[in-house]
PDB file of N, CA and C in Angstrom:
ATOM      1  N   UNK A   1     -14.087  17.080   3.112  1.00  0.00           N
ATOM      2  CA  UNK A   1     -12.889  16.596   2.464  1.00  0.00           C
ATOM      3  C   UNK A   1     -13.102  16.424   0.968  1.00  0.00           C
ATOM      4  N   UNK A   2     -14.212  15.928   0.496  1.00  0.00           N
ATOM      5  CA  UNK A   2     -14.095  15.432  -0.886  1.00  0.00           C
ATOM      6  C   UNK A   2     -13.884  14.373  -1.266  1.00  0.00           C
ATOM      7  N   UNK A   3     -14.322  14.449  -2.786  1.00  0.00           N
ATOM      8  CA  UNK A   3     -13.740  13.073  -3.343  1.00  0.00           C
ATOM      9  C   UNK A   3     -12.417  12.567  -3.491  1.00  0.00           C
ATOM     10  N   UNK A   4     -11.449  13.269  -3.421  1.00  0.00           N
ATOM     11  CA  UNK A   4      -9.743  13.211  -3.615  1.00  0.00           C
ATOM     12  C   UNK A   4      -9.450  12.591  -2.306  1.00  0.00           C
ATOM     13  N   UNK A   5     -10.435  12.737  -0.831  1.00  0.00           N
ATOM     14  CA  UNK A   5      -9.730  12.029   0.121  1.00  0.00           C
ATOM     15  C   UNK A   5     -10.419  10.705   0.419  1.00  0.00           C
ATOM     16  N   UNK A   6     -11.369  10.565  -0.510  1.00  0.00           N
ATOM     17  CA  UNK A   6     -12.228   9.400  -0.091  1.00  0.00           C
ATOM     18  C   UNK A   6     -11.959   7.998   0.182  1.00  0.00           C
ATOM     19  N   UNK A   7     -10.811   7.871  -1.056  1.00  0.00           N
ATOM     20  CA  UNK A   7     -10.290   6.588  -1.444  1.00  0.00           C
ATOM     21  C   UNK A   7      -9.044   6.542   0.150  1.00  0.00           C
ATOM     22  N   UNK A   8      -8.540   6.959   0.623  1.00  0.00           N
ATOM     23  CA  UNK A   8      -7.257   7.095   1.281  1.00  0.00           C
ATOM     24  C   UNK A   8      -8.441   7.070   2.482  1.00  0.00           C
ATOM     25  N   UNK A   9      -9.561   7.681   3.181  1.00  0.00           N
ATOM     26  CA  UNK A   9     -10.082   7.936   3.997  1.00  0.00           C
ATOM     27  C   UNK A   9     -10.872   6.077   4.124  1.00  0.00           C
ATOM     28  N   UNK A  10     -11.254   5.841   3.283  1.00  0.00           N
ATOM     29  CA  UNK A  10     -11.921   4.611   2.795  1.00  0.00           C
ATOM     30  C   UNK A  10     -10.804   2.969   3.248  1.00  0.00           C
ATOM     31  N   UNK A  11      -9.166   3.332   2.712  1.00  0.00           N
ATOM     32  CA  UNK A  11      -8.411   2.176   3.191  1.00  0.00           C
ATOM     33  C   UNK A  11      -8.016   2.591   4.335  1.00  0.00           C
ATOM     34  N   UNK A  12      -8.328   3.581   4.925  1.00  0.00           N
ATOM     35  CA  UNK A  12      -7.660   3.839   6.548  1.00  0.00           C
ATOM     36  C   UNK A  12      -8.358   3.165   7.587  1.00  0.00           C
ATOM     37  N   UNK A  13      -9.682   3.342   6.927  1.00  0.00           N
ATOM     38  CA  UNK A  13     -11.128   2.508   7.546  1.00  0.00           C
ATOM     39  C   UNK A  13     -11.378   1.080   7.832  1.00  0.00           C
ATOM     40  N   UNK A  14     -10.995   0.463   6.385  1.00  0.00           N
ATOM     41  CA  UNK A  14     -10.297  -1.182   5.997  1.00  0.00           C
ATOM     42  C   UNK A  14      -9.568  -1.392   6.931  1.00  0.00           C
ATOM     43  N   UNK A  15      -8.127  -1.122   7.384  1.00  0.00           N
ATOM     44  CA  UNK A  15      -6.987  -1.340   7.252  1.00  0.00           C
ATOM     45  C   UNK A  15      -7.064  -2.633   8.421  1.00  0.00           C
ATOM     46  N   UNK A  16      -7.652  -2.301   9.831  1.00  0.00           N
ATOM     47  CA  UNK A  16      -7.814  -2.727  10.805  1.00  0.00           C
ATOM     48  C   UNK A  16      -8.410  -3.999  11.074  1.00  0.00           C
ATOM     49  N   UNK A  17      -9.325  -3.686  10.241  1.00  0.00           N
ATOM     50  CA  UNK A  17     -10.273  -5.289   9.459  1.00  0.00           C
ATOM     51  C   UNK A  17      -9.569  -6.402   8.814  1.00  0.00           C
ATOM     52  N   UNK A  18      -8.800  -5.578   7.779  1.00  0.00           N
ATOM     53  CA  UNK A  18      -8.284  -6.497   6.928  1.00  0.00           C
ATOM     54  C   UNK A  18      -7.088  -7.340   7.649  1.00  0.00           C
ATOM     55  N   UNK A  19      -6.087  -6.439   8.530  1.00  0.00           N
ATOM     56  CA  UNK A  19      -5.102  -6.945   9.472  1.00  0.00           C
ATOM     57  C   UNK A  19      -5.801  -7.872  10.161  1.00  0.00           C
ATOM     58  N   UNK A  20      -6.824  -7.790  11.097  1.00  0.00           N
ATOM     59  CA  UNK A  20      -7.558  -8.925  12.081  1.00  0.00           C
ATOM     60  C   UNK A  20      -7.608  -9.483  11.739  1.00  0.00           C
ATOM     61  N   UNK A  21      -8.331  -9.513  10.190  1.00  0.00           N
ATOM     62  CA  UNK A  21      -8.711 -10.969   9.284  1.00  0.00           C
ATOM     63  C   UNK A  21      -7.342 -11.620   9.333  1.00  0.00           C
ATOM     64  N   UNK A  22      -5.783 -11.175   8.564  1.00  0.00           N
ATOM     65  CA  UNK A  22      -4.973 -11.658   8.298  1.00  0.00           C
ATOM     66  C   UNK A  22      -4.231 -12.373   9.684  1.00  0.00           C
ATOM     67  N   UNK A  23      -4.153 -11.489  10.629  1.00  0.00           N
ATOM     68  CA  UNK A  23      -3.943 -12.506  11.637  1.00  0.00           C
ATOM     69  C   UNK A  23      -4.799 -13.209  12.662  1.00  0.00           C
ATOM     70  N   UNK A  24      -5.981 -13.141  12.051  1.00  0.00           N
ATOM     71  CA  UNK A  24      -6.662 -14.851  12.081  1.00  0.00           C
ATOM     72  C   UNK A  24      -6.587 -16.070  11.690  1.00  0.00           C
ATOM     73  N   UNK A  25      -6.343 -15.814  10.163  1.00  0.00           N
ATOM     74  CA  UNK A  25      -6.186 -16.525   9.494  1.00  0.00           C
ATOM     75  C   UNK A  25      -4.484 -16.957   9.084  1.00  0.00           C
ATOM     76  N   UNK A  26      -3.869 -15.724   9.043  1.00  0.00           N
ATOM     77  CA  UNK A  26      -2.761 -16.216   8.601  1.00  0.00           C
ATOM     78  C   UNK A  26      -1.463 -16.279   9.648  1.00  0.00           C
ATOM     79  N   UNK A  27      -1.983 -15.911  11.033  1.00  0.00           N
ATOM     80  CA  UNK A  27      -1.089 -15.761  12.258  1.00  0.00           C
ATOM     81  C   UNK A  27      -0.972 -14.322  11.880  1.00  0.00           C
ATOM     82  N   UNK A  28       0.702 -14.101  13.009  1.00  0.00           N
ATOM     83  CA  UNK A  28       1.328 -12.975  13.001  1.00  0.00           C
ATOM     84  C   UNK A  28       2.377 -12.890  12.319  1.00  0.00           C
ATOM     85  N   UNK A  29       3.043 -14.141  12.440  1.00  0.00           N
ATOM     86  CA  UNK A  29       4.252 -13.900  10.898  1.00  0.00           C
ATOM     87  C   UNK A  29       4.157 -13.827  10.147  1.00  0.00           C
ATOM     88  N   UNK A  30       2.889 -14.358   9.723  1.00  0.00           N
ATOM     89  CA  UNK A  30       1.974 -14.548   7.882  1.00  0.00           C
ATOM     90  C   UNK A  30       1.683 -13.085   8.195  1.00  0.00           C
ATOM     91  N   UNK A  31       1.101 -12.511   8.867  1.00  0.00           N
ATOM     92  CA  UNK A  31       1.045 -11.266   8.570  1.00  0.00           C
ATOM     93  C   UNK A  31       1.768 -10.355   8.281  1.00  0.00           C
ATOM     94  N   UNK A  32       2.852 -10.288   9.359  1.00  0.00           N
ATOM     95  CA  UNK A  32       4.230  -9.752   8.599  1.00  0.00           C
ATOM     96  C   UNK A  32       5.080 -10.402   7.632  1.00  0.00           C
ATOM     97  N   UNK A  33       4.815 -10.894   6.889  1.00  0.00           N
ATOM     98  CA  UNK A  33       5.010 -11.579   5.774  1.00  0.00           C
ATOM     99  C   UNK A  33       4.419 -10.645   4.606  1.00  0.00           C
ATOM    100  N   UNK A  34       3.127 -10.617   4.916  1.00  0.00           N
ATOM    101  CA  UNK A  34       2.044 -10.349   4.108  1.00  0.00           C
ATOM    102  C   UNK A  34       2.574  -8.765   3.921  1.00  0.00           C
ATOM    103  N   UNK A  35       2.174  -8.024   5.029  1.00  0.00           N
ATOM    104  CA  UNK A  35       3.160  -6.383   5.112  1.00  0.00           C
ATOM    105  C   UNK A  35       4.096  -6.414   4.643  1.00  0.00           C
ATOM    106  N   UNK A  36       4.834  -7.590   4.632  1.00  0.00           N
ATOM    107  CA  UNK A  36       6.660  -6.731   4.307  1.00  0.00           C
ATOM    108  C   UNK A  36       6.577  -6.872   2.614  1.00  0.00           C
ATOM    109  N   UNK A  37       5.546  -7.906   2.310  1.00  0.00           N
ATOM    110  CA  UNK A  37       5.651  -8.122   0.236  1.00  0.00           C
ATOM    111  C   UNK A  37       4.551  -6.765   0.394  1.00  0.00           C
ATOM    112  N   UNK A  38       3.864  -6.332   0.601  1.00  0.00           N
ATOM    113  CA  UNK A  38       3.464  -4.927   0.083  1.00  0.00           C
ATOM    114  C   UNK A  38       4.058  -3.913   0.377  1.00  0.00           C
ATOM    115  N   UNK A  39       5.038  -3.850   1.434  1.00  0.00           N
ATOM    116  CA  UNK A  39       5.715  -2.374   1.787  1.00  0.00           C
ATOM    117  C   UNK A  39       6.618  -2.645  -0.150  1.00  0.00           C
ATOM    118  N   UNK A  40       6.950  -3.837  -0.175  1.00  0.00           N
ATOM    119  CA  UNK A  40       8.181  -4.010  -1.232  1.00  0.00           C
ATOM    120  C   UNK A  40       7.468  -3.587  -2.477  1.00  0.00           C
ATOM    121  N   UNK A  41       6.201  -3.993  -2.569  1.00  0.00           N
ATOM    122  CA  UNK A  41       5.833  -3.545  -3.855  1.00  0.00           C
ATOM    123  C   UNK A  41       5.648  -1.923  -3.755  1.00  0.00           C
ATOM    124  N   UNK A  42       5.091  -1.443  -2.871  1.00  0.00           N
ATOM    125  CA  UNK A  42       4.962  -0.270  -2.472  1.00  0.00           C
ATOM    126  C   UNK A  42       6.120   0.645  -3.223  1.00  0.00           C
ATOM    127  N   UNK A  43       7.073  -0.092  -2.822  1.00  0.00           N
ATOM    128  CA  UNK A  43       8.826   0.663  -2.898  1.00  0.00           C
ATOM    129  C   UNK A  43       8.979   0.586  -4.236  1.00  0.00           C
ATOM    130  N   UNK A  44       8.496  -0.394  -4.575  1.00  0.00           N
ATOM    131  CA  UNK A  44       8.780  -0.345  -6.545  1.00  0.00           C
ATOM    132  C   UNK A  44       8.261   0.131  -7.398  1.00  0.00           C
ATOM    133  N   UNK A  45       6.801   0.102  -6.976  1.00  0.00           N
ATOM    134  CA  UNK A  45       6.339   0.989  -7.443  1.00  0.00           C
ATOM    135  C   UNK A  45       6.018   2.611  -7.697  1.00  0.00           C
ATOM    136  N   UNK A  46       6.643   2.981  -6.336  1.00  0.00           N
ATOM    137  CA  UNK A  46       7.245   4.357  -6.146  1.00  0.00           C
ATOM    138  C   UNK A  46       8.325   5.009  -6.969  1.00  0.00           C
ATOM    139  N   UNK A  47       9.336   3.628  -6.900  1.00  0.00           N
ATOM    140  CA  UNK A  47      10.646   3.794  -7.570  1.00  0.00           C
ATOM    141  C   UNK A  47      10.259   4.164  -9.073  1.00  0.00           C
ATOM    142  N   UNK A  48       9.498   3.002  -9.808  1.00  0.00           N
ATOM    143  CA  UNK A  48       9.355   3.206 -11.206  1.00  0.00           C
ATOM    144  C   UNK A  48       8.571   4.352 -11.636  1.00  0.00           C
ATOM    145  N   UNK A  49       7.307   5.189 -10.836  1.00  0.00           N
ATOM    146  CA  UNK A  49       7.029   6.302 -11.234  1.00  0.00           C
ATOM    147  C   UNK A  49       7.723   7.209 -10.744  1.00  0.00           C
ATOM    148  N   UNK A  50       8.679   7.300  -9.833  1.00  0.00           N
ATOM    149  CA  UNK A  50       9.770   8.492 -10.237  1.00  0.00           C
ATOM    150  C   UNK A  50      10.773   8.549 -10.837  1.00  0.00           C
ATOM    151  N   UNK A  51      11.169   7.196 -11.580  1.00  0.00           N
ATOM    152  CA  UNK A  51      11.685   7.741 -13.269  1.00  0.00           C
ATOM    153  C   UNK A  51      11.358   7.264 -14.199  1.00  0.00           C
ATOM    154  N   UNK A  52       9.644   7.122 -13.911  1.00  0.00           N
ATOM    155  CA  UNK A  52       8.789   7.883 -15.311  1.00  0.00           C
ATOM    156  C   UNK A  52       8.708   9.622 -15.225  1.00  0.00           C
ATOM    157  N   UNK A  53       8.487   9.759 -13.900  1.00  0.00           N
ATOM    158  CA  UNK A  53       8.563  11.313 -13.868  1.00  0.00           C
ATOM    159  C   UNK A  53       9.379  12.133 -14.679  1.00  0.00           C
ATOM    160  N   UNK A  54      10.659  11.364 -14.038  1.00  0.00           N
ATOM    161  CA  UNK A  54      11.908  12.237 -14.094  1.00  0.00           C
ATOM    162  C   UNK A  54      12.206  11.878 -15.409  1.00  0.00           C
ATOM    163  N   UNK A  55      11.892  11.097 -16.157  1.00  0.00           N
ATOM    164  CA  UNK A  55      12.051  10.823 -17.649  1.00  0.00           C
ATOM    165  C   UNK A  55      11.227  11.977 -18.818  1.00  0.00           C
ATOM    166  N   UNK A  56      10.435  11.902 -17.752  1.00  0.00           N
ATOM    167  CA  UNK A  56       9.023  12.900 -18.666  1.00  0.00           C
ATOM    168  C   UNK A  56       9.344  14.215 -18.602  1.00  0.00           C
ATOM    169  N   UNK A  57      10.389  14.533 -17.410  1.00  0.00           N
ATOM    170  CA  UNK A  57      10.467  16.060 -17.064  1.00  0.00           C
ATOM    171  C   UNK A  57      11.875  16.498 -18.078  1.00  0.00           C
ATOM    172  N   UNK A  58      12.868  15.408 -18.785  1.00  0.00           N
ATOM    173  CA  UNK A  58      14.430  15.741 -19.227  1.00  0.00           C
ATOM    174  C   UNK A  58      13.311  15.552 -21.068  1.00  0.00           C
ATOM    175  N   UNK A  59      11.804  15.209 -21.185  1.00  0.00           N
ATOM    176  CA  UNK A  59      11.401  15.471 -22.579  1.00  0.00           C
ATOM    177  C   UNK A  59      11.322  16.942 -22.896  1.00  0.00           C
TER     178      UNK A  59
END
């Protein structure tokens, strides 16, 4: 695969860990809590680099 899949291959690895931890510690609603503020940032941050894109592409 390479280095380009490492990082993505690397949090796929995490992911399972980090969830257990969170609902150990933080239950299951804290967890979906926890998921639903990163899907959101996720979304915004998606949003704002596609119109930086699309800003960069009408230069």
């Amino acid at each position: 695969m390479g280095r380009l899949a490492r990082s993505s291959l690397l949090c796929q690895a995490l992911t399972p860990l980090a969830c257990g931890f969170l609902v150990t510690h933080a239950g299951a609603a804290g967890t979906l809590w926890i998921l639903t503020a990163l899907a959101a940032v996720n979304f915004g941050l998606t949003a704002w680099l596609h119109r930086r894109v699309k800003a960069a592409a009408l230069r």
